[in-house]
N, C-alpha and C. Protein backbone atom coordinates (compact mmCIF):
# COMPACT_ATOMS: atom_id res chain seq x y z
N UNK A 1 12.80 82.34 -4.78
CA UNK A 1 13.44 82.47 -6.08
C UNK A 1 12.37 82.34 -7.17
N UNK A 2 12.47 83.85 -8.12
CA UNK A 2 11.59 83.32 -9.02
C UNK A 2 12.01 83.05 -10.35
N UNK A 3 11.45 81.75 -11.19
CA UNK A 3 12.07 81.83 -12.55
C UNK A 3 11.24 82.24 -13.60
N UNK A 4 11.87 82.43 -14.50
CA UNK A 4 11.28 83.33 -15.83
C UNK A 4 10.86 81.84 -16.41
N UNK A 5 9.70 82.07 -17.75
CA UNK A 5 9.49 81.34 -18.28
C UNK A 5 10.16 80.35 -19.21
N UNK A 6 11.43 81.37 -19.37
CA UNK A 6 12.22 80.87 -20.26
C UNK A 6 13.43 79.88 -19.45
N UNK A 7 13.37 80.11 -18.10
CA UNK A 7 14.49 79.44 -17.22
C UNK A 7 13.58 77.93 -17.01
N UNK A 8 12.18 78.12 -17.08
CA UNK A 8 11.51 77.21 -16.33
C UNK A 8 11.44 76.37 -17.76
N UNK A 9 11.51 76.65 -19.11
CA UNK A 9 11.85 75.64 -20.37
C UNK A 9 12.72 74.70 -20.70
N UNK A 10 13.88 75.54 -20.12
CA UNK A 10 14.87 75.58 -20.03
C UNK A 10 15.46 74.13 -19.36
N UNK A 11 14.33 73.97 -18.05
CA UNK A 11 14.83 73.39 -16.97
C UNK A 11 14.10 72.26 -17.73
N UNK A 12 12.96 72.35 -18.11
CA UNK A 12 12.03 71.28 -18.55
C UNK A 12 13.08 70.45 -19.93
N UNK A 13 13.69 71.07 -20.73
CA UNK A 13 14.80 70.57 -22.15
C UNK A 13 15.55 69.73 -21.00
N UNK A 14 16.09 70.35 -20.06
CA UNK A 14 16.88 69.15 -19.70
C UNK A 14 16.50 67.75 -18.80
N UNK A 15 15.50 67.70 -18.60
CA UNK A 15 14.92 67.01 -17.92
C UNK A 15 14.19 65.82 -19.12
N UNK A 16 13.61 66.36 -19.94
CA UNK A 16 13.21 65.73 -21.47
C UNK A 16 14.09 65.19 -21.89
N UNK A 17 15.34 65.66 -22.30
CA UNK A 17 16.42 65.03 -22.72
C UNK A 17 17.42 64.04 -21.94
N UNK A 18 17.48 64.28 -20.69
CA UNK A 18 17.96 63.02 -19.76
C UNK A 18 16.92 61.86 -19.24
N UNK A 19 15.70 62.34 -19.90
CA UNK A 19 14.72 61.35 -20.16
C UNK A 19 14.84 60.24 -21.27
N UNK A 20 14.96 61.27 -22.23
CA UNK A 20 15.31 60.13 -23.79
C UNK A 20 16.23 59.68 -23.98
N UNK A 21 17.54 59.84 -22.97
CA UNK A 21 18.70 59.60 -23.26
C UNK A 21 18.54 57.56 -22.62
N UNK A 22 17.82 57.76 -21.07
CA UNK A 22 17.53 57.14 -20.25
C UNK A 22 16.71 55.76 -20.98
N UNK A 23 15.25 56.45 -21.87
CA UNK A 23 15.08 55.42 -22.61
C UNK A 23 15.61 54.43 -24.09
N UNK A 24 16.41 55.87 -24.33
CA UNK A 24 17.17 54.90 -25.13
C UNK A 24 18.54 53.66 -25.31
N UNK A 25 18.62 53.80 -24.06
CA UNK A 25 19.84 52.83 -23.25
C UNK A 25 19.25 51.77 -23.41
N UNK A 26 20.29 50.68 -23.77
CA UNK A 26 20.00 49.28 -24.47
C UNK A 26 20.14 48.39 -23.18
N UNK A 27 20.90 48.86 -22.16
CA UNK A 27 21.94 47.92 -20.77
C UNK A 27 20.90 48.67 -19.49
N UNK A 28 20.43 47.67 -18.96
CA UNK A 28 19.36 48.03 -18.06
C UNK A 28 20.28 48.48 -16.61
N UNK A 29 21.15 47.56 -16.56
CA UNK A 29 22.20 48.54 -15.40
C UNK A 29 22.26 49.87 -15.54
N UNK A 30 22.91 50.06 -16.90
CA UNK A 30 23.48 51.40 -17.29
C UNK A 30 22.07 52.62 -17.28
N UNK A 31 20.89 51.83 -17.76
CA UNK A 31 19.52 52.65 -17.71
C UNK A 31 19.40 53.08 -15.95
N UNK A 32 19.27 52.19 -15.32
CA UNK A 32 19.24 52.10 -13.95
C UNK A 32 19.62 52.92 -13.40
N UNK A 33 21.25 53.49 -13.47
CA UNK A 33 22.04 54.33 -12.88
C UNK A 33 21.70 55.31 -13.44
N UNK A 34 21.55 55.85 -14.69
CA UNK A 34 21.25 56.99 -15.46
C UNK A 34 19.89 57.62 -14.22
N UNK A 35 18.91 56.66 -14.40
CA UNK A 35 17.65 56.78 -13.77
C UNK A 35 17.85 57.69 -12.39
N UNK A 36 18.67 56.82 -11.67
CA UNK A 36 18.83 56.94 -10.47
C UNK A 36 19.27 58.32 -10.20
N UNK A 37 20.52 58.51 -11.12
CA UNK A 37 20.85 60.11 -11.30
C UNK A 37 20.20 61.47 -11.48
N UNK A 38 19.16 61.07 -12.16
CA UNK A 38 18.08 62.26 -12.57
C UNK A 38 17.43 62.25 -11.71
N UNK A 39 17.08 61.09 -10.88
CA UNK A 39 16.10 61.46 -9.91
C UNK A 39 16.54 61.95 -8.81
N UNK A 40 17.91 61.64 -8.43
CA UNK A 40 18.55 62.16 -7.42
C UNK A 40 19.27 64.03 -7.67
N UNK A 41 19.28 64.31 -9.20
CA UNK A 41 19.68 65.61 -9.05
C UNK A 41 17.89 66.12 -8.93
N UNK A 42 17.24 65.39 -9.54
CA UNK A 42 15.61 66.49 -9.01
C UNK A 42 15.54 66.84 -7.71
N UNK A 43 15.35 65.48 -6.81
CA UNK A 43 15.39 65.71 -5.40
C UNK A 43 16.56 66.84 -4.81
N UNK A 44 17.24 66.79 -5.09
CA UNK A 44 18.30 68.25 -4.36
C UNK A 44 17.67 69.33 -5.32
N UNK A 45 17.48 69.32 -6.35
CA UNK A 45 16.82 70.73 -7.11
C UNK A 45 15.62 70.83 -5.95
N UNK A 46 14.88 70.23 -5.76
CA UNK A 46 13.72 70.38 -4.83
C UNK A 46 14.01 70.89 -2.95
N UNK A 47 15.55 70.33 -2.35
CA UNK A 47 15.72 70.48 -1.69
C UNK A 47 16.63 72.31 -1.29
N UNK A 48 16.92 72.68 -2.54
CA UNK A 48 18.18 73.61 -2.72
C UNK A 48 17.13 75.10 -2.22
């Protein structure tokens, strides 16, 4: 599968933004799980 530059920006905005969302969480649980989530949809993006 190949992506365009603009898919591969694309992918990068959301990844940036569930980043900042992540550091801006005040409740380290709630950071935690957030965390855990992004890293777990990367890993299946990587696996798919």
């Amino acid at each position: 599968m190949v992506q365009t530059d603009s898919q591969f920006k694309a992918f990068i905005r959301f990844v940036l933004d569930a980043l900042r969302d992540i550091a801006a969480e005040k409740d380290e649980k709630i950071r935690t799980a957030k965390m855990e989530k992004v890293l777990d949809n990367l890993q299946k993006t990587l696996e798919d």
